[in-house]
Protein backbone atom coordinates (compact mmCIF):
# COMPACT_ATOMS: atom_id res chain seq x y z
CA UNK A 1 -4.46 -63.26 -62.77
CA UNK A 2 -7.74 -63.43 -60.71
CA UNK A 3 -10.10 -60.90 -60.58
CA UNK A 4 -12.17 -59.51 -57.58
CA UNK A 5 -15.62 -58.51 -58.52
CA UNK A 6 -17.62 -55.64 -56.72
CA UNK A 7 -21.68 -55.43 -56.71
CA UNK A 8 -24.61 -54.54 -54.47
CA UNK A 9 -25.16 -57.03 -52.02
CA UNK A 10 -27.62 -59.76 -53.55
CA UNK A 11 -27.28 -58.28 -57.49
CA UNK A 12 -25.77 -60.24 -60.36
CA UNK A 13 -24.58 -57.33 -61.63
CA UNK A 14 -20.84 -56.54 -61.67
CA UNK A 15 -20.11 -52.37 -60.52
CA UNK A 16 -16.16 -53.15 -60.80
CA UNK A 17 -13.83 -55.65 -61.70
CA UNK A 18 -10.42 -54.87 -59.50
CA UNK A 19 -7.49 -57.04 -61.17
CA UNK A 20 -5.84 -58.85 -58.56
CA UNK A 21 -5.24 -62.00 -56.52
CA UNK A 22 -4.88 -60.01 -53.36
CA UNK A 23 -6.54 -57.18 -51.64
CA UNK A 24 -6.36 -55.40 -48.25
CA UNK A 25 -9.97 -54.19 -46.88
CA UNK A 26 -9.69 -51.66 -44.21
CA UNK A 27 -12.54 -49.40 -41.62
CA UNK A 28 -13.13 -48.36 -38.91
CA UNK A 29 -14.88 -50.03 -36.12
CA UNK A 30 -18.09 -48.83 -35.21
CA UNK A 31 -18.08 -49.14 -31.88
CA UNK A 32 -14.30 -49.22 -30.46
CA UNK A 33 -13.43 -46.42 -33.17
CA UNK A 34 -10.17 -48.72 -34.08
CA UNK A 35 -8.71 -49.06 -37.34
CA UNK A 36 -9.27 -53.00 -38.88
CA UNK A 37 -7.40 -54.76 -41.51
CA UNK A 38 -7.73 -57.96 -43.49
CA UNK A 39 -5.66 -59.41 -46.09
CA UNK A 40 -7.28 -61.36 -48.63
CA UNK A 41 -6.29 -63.50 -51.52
CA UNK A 42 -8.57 -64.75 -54.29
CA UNK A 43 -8.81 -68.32 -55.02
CA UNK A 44 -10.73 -70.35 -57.37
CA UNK A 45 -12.66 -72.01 -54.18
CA UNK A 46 -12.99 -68.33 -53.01
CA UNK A 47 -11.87 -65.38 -51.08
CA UNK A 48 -9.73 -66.83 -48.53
CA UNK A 49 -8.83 -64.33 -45.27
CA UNK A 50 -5.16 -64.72 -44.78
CA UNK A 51 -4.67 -62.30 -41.96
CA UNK A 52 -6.29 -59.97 -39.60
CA UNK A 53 -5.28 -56.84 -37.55
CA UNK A 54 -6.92 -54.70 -35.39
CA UNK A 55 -5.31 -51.12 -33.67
CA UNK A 56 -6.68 -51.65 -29.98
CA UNK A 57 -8.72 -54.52 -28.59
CA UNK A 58 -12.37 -53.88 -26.64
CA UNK A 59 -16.05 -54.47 -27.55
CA UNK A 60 -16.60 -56.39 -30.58
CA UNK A 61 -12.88 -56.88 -30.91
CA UNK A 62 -12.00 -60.65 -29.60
CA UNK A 63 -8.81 -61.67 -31.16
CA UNK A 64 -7.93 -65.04 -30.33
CA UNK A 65 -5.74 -66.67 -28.27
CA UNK A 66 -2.61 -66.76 -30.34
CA UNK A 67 -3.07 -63.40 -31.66
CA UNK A 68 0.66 -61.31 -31.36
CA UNK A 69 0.96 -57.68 -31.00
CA UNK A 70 3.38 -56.50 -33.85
CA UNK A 71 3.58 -52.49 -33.75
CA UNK A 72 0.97 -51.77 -31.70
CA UNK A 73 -1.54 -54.21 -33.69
CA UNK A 74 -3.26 -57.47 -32.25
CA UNK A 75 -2.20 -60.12 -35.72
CA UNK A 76 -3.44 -63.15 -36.31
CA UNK A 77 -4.22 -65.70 -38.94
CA UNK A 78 -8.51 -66.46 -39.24
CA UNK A 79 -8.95 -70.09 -39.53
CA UNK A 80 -11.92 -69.90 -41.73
CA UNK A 81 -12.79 -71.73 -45.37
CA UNK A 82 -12.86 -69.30 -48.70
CA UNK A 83 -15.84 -67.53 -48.63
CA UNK A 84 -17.59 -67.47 -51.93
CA UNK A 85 -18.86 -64.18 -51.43
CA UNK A 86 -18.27 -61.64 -48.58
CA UNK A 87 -20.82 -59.25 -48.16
CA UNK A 88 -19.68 -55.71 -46.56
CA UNK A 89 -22.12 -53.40 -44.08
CA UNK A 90 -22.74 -50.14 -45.07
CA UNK A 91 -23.28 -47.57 -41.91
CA UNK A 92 -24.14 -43.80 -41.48
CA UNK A 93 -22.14 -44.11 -38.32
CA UNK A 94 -18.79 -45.22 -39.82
CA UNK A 95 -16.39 -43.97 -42.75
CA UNK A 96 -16.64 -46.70 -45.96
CA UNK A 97 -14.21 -49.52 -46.45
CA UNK A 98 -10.89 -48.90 -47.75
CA UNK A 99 -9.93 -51.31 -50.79
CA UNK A 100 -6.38 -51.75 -51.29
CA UNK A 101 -5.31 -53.93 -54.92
CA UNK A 102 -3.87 -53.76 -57.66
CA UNK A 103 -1.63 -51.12 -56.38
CA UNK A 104 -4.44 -48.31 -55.22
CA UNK A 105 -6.06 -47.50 -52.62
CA UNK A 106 -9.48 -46.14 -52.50
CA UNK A 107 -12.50 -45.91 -50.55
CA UNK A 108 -14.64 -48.55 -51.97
CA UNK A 109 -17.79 -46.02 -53.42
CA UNK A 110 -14.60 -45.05 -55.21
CA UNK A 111 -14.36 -48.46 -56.68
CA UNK A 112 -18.03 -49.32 -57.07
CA UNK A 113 -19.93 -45.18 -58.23
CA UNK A 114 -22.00 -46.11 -54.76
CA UNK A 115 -22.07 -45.50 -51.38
CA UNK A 116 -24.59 -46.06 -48.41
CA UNK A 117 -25.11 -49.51 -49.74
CA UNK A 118 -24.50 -53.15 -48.98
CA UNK A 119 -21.33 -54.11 -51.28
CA UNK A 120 -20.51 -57.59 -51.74
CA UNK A 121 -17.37 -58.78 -52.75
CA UNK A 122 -16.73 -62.20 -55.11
CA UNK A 123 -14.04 -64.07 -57.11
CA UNK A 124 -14.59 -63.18 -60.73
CA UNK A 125 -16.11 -65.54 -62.96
């Protein structure tokens, strides 16, 4: 089983090791105040983005053309190669990222002991 590793964006070293070849990442839009989801799998070329949803369309929100609406989300399928590492934003403005693996859910300062900092997120060695 793959493993996704958690640190502070830029730092070798590991805050949490989350067992799992998939993970859901979920917040909350800082502008458009809309819930956003991504499914992700781990792979040993990287972090590949299988699907994205969104509650609501408008600024910063451009789905693309053969996005669907399935219960009142826009869905579609990203077309971009695995990512090596993804690094996530931290904002005063917005509530932290929402980790789902492994079979939990948690904020992700839950995950990693810190909050109101850059996290970036990586296939485990």
């Amino acid at each position: 089983m793959s493993s996704l590793c958690l640190a502070l964006a830029g730092a070798a070293t590991v805050l949490a090791s989350v067992p799992a070849d998939r993970f859901t990442l979920s917040w909350t839009h800082s502008i458009e105040r809309t819930e956003w989801r991504e499914e992700w799998r781990i792979t040993d070329g990287g972090l590949v983005l299988e699907t994205a949803r969104v509650k609501g369309g408008g600024a910063g929100v451009e789905p693309p053309p053969d996005a669907r609406v399935e219960d009142g989300w826009i869905v579609w399928h990203p077309t971009v190669p695995p990512q090596p590492r993804v690094v996530l934003a931290a904002s005063a403005h917005t509530a932290d990222h929402q980790l789902c693996a492994a079979g939990q859910c948690r904020a992700l300062h839950d995950w990693t002991g810190v909050s109101g900092s850059p996290i970036e997120m990586r296939p485990c060695p």
